[in-house]
PDB file of N, CA and C in Angstrom:
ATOM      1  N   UNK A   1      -0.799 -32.633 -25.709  1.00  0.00           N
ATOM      2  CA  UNK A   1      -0.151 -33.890 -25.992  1.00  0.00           C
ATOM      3  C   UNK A   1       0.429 -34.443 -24.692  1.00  0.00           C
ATOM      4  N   UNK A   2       0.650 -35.579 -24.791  1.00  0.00           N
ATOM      5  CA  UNK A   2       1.081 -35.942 -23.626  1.00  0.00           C
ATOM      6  C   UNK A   2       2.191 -37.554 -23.778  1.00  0.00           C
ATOM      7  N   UNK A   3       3.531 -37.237 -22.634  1.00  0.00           N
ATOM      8  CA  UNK A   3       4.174 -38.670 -22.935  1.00  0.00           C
ATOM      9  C   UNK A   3       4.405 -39.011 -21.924  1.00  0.00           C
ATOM     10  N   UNK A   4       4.958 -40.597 -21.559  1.00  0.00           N
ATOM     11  CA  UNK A   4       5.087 -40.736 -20.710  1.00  0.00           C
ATOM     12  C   UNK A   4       7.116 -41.143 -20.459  1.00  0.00           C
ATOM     13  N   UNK A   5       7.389 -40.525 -19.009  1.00  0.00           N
ATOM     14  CA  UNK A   5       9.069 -39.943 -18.672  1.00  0.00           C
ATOM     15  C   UNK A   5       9.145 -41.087 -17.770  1.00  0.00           C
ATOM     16  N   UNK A   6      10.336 -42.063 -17.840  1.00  0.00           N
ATOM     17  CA  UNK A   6      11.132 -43.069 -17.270  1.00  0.00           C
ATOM     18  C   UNK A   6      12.095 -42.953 -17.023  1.00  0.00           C
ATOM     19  N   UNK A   7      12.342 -43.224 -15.412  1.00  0.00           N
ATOM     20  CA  UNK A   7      13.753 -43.287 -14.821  1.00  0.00           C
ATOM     21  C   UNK A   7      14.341 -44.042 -14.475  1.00  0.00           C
ATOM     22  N   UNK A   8      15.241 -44.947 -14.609  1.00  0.00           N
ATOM     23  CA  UNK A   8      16.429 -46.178 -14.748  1.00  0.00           C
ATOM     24  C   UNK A   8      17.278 -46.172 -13.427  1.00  0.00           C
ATOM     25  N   UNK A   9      17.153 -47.003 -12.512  1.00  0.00           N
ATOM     26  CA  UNK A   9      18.638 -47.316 -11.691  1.00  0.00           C
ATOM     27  C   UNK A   9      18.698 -46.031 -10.750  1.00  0.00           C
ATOM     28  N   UNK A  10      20.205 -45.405 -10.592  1.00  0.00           N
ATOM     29  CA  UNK A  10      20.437 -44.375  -9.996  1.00  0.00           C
ATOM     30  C   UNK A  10      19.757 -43.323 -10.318  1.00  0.00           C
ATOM     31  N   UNK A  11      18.837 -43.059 -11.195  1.00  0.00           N
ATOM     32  CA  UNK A  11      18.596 -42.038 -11.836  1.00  0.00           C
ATOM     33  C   UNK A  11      17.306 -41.625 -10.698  1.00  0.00           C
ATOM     34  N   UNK A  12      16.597 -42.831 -10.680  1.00  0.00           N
ATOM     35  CA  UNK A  12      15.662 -42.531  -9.848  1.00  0.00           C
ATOM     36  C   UNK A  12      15.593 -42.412  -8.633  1.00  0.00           C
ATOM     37  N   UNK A  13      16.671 -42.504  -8.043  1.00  0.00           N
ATOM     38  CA  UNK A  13      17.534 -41.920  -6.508  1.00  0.00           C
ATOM     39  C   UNK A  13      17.179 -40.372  -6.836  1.00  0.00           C
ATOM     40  N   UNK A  14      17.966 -40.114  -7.858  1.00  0.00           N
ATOM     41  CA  UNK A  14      18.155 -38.272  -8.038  1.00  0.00           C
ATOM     42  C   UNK A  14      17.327 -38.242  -8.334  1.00  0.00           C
ATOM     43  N   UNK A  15      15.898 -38.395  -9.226  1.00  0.00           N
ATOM     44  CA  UNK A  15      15.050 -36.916  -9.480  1.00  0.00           C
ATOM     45  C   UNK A  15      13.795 -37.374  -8.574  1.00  0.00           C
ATOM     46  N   UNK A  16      14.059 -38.722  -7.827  1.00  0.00           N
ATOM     47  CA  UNK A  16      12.684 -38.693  -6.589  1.00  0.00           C
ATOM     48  C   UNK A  16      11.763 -39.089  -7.456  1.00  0.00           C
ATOM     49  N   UNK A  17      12.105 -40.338  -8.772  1.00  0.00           N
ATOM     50  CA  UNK A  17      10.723 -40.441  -8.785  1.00  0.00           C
ATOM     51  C   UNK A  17      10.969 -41.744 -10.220  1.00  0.00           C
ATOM     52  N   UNK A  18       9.900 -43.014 -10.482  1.00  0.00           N
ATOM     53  CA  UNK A  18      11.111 -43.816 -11.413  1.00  0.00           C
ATOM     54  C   UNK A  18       9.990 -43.440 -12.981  1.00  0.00           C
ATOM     55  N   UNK A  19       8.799 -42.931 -12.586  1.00  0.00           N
ATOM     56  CA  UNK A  19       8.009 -42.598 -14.285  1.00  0.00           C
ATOM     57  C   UNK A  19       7.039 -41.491 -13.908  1.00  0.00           C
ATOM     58  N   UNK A  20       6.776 -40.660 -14.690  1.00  0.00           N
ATOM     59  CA  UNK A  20       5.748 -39.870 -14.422  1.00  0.00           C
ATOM     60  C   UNK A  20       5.150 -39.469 -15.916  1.00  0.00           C
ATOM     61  N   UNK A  21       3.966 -38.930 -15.889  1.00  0.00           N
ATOM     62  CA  UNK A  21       3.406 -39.031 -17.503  1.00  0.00           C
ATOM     63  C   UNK A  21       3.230 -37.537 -17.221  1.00  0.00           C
ATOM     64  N   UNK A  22       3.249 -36.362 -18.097  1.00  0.00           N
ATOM     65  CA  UNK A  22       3.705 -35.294 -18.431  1.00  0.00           C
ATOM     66  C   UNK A  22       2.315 -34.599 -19.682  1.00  0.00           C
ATOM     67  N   UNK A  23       1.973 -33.361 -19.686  1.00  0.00           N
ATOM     68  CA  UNK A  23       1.300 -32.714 -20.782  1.00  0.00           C
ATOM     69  C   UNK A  23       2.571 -32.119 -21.036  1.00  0.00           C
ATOM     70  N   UNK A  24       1.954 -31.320 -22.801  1.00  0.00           N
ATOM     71  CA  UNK A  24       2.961 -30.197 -22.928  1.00  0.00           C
ATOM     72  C   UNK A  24       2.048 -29.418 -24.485  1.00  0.00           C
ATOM     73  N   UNK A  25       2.408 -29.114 -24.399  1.00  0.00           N
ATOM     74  CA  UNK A  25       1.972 -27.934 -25.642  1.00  0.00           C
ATOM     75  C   UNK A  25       2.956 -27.589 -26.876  1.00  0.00           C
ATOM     76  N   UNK A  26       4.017 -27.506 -26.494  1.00  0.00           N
ATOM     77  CA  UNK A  26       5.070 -27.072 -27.305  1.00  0.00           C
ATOM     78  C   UNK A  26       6.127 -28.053 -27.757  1.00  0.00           C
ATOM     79  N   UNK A  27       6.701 -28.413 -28.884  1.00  0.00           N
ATOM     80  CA  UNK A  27       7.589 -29.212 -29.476  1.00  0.00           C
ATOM     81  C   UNK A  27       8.558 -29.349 -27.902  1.00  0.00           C
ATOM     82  N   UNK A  28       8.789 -30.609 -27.582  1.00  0.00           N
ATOM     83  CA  UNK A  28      10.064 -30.778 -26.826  1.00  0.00           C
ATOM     84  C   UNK A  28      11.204 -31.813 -27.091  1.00  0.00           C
ATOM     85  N   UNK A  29      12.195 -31.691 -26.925  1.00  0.00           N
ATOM     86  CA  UNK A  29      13.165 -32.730 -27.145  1.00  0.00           C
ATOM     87  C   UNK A  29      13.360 -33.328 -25.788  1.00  0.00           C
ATOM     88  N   UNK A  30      14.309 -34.484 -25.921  1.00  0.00           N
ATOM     89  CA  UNK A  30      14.700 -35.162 -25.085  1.00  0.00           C
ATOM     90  C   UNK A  30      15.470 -34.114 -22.957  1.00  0.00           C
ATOM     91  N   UNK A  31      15.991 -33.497 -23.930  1.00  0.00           N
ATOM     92  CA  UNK A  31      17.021 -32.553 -22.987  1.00  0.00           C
ATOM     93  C   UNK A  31      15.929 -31.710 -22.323  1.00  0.00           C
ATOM     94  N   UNK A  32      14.659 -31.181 -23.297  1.00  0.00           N
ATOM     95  CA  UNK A  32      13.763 -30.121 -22.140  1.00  0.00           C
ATOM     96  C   UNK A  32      13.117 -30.918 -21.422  1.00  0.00           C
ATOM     97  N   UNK A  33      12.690 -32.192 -21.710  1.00  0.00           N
ATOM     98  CA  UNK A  33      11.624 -33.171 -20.736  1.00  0.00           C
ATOM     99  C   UNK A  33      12.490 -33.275 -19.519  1.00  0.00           C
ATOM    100  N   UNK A  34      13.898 -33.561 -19.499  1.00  0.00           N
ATOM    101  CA  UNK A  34      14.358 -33.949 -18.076  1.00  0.00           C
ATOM    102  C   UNK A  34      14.450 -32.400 -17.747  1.00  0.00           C
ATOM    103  N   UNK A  35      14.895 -30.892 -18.178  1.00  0.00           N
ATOM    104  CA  UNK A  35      14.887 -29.896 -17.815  1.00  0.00           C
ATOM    105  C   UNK A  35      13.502 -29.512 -16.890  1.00  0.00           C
ATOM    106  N   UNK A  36      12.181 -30.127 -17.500  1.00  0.00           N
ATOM    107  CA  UNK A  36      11.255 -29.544 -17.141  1.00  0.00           C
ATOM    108  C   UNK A  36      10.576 -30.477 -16.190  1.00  0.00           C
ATOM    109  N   UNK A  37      10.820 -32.089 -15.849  1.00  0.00           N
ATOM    110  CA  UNK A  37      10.674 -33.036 -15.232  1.00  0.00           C
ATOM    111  C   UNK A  37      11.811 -32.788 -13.446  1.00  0.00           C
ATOM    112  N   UNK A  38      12.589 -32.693 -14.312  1.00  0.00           N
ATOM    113  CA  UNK A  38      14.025 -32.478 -13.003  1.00  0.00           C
ATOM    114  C   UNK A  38      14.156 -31.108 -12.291  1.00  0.00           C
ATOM    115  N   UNK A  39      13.820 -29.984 -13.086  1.00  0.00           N
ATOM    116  CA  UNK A  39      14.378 -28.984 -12.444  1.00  0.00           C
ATOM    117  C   UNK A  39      15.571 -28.790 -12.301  1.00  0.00           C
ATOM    118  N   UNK A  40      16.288 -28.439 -11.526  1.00  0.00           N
ATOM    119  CA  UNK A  40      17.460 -28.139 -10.821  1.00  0.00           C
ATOM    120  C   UNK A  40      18.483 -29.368 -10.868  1.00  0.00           C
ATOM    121  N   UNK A  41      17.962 -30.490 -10.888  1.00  0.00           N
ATOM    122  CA  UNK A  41      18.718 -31.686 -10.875  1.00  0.00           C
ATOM    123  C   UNK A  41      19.563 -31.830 -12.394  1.00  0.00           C
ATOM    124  N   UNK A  42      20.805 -32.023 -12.196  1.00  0.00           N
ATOM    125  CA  UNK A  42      21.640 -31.985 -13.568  1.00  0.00           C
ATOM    126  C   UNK A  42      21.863 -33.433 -13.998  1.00  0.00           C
ATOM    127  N   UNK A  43      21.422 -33.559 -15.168  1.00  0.00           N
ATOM    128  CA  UNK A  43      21.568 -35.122 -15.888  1.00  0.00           C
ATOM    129  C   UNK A  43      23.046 -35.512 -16.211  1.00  0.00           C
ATOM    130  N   UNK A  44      23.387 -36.524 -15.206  1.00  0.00           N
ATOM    131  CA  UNK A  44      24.771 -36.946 -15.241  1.00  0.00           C
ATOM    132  C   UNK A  44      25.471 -37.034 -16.740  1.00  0.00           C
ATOM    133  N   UNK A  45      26.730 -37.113 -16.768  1.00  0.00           N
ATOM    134  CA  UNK A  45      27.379 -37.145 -17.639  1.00  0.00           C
ATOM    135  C   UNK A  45      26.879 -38.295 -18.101  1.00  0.00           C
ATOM    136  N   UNK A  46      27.363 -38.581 -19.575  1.00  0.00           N
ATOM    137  CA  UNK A  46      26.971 -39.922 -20.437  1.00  0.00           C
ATOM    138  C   UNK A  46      25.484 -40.639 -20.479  1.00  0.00           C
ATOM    139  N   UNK A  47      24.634 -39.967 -19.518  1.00  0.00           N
ATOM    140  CA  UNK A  47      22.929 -40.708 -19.429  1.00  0.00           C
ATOM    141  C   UNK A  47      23.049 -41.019 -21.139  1.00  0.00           C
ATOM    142  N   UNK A  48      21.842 -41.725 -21.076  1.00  0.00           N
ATOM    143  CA  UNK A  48      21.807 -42.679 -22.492  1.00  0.00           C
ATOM    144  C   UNK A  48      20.185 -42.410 -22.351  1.00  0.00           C
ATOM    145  N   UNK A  49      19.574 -42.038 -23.465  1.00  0.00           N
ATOM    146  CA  UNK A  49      18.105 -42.008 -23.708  1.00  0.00           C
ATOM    147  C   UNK A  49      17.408 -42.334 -24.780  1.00  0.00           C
ATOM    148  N   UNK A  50      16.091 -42.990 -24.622  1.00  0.00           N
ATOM    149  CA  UNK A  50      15.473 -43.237 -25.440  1.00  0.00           C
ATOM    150  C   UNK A  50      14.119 -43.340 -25.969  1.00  0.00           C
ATOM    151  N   UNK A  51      13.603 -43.209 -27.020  1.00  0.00           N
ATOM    152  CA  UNK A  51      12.300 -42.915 -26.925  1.00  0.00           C
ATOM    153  C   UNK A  51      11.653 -44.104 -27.828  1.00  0.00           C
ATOM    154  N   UNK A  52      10.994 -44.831 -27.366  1.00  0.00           N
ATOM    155  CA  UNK A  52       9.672 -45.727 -27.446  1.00  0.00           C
ATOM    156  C   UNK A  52      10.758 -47.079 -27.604  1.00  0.00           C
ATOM    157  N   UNK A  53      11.658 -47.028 -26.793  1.00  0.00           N
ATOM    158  CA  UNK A  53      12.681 -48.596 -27.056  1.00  0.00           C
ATOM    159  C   UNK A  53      13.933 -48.042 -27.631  1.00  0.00           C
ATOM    160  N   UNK A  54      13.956 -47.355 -28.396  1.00  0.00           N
ATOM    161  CA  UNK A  54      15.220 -46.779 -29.438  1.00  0.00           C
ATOM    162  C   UNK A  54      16.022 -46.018 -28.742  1.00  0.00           C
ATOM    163  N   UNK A  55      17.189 -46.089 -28.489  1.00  0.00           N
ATOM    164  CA  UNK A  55      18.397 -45.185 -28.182  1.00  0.00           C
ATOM    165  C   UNK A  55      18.321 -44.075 -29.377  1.00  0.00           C
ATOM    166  N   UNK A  56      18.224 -42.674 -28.648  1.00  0.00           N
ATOM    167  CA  UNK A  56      18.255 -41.866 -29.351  1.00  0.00           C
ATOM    168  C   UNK A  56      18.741 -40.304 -29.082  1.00  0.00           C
ATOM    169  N   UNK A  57      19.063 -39.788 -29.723  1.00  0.00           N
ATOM    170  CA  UNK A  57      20.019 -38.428 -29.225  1.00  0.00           C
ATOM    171  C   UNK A  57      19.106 -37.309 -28.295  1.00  0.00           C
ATOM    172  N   UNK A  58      20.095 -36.552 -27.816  1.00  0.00           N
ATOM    173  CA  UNK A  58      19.263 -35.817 -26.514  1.00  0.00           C
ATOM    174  C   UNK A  58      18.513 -34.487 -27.216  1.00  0.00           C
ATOM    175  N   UNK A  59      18.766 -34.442 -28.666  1.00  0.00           N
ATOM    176  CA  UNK A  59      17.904 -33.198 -29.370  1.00  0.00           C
ATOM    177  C   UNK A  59      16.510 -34.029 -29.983  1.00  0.00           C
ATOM    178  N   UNK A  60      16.787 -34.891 -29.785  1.00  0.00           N
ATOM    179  CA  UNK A  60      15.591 -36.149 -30.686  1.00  0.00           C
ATOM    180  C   UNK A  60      14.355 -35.387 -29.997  1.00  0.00           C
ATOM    181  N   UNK A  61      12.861 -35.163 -31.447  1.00  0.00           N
ATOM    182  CA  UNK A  61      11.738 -34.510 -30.666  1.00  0.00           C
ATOM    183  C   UNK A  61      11.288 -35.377 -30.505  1.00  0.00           C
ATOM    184  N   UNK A  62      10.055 -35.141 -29.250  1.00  0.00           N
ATOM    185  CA  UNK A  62       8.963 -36.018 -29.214  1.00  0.00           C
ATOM    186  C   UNK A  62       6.986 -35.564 -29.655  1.00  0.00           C
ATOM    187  N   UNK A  63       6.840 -36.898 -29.787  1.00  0.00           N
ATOM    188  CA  UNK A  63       5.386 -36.678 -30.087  1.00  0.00           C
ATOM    189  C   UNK A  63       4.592 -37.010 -29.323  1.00  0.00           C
ATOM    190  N   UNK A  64       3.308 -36.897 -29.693  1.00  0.00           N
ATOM    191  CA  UNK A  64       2.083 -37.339 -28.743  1.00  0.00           C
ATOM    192  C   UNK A  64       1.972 -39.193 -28.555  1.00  0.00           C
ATOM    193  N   UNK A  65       1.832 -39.534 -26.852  1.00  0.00           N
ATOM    194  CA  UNK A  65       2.018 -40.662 -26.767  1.00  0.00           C
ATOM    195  C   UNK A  65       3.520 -41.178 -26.758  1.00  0.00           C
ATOM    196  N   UNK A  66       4.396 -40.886 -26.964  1.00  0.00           N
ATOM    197  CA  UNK A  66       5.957 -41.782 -26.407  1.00  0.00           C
ATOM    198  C   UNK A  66       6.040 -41.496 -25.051  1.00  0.00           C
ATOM    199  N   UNK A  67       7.427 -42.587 -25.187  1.00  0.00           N
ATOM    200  CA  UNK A  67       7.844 -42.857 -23.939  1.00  0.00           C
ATOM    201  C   UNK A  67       9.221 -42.439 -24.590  1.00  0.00           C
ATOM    202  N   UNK A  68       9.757 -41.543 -23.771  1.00  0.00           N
ATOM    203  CA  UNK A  68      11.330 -41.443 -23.093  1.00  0.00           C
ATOM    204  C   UNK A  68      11.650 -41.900 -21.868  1.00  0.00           C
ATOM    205  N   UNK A  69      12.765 -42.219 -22.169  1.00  0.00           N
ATOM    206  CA  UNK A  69      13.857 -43.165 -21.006  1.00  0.00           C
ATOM    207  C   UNK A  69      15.402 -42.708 -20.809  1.00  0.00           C
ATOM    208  N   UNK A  70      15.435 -42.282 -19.258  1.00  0.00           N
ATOM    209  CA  UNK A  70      16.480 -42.111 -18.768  1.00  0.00           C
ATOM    210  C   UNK A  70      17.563 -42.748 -18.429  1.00  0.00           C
ATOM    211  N   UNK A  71      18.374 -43.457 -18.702  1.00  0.00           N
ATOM    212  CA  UNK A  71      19.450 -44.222 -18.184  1.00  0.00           C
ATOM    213  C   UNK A  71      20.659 -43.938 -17.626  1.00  0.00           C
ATOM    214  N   UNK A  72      21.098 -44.275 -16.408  1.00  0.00           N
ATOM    215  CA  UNK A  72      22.487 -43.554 -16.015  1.00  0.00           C
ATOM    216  C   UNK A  72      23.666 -44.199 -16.822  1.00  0.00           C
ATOM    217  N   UNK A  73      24.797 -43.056 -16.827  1.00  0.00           N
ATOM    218  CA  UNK A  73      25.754 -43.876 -17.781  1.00  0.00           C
ATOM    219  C   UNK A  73      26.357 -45.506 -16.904  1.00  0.00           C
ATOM    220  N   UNK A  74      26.580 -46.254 -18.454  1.00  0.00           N
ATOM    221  CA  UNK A  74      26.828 -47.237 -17.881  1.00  0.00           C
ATOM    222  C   UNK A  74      28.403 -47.755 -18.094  1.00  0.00           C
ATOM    223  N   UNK A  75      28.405 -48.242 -16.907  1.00  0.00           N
ATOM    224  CA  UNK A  75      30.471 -48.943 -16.711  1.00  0.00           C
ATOM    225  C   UNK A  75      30.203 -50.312 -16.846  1.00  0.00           C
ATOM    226  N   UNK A  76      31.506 -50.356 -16.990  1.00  0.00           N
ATOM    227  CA  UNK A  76      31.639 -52.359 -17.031  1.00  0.00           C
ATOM    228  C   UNK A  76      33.127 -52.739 -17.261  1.00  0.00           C
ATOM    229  N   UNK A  77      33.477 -54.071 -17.311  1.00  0.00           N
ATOM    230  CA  UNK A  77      34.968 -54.440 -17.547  1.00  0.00           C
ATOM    231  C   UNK A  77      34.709 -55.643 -17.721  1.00  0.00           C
TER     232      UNK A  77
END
């Protein structure tokens, strides 16, 4: 199966890279794609993610063909 991984803003400073499309074999959620995309790189506090447009939680699975999206947390006033 395969999806494709999007990186937002600052995000793509840190993991060196702003989309990359990914195989996998095994059920993954939101949290192992950046684990297994990032490596070593730790997903800032508050990131916001989503899969195919939808804001959605970081245990949310994925299927064959989505898109997840990384977003750094966001400030404002």
């Amino acid at each position: 199966m395969s999806i494709k991984v999007k990186f937002f803003a600052s995000l793509t400073d840190l993991v060196g890279m702003k989309e990359i499309d990914i195989e996998f074999e095994s059920e993954l959620n939101v949290i192992n794609v950046w684990q297994s995309v990032c490596g070593t790189a730790q997903m800032p506090a508050g990131c916001l993610y989503a899969i195919n447009h939808d804001y959605c939680e970081p245990d949310q699975l994925l299927k064959d063909g989505d898109e997840v999206a990384y977003f750094p947390p966001l400030t404002g006033g």
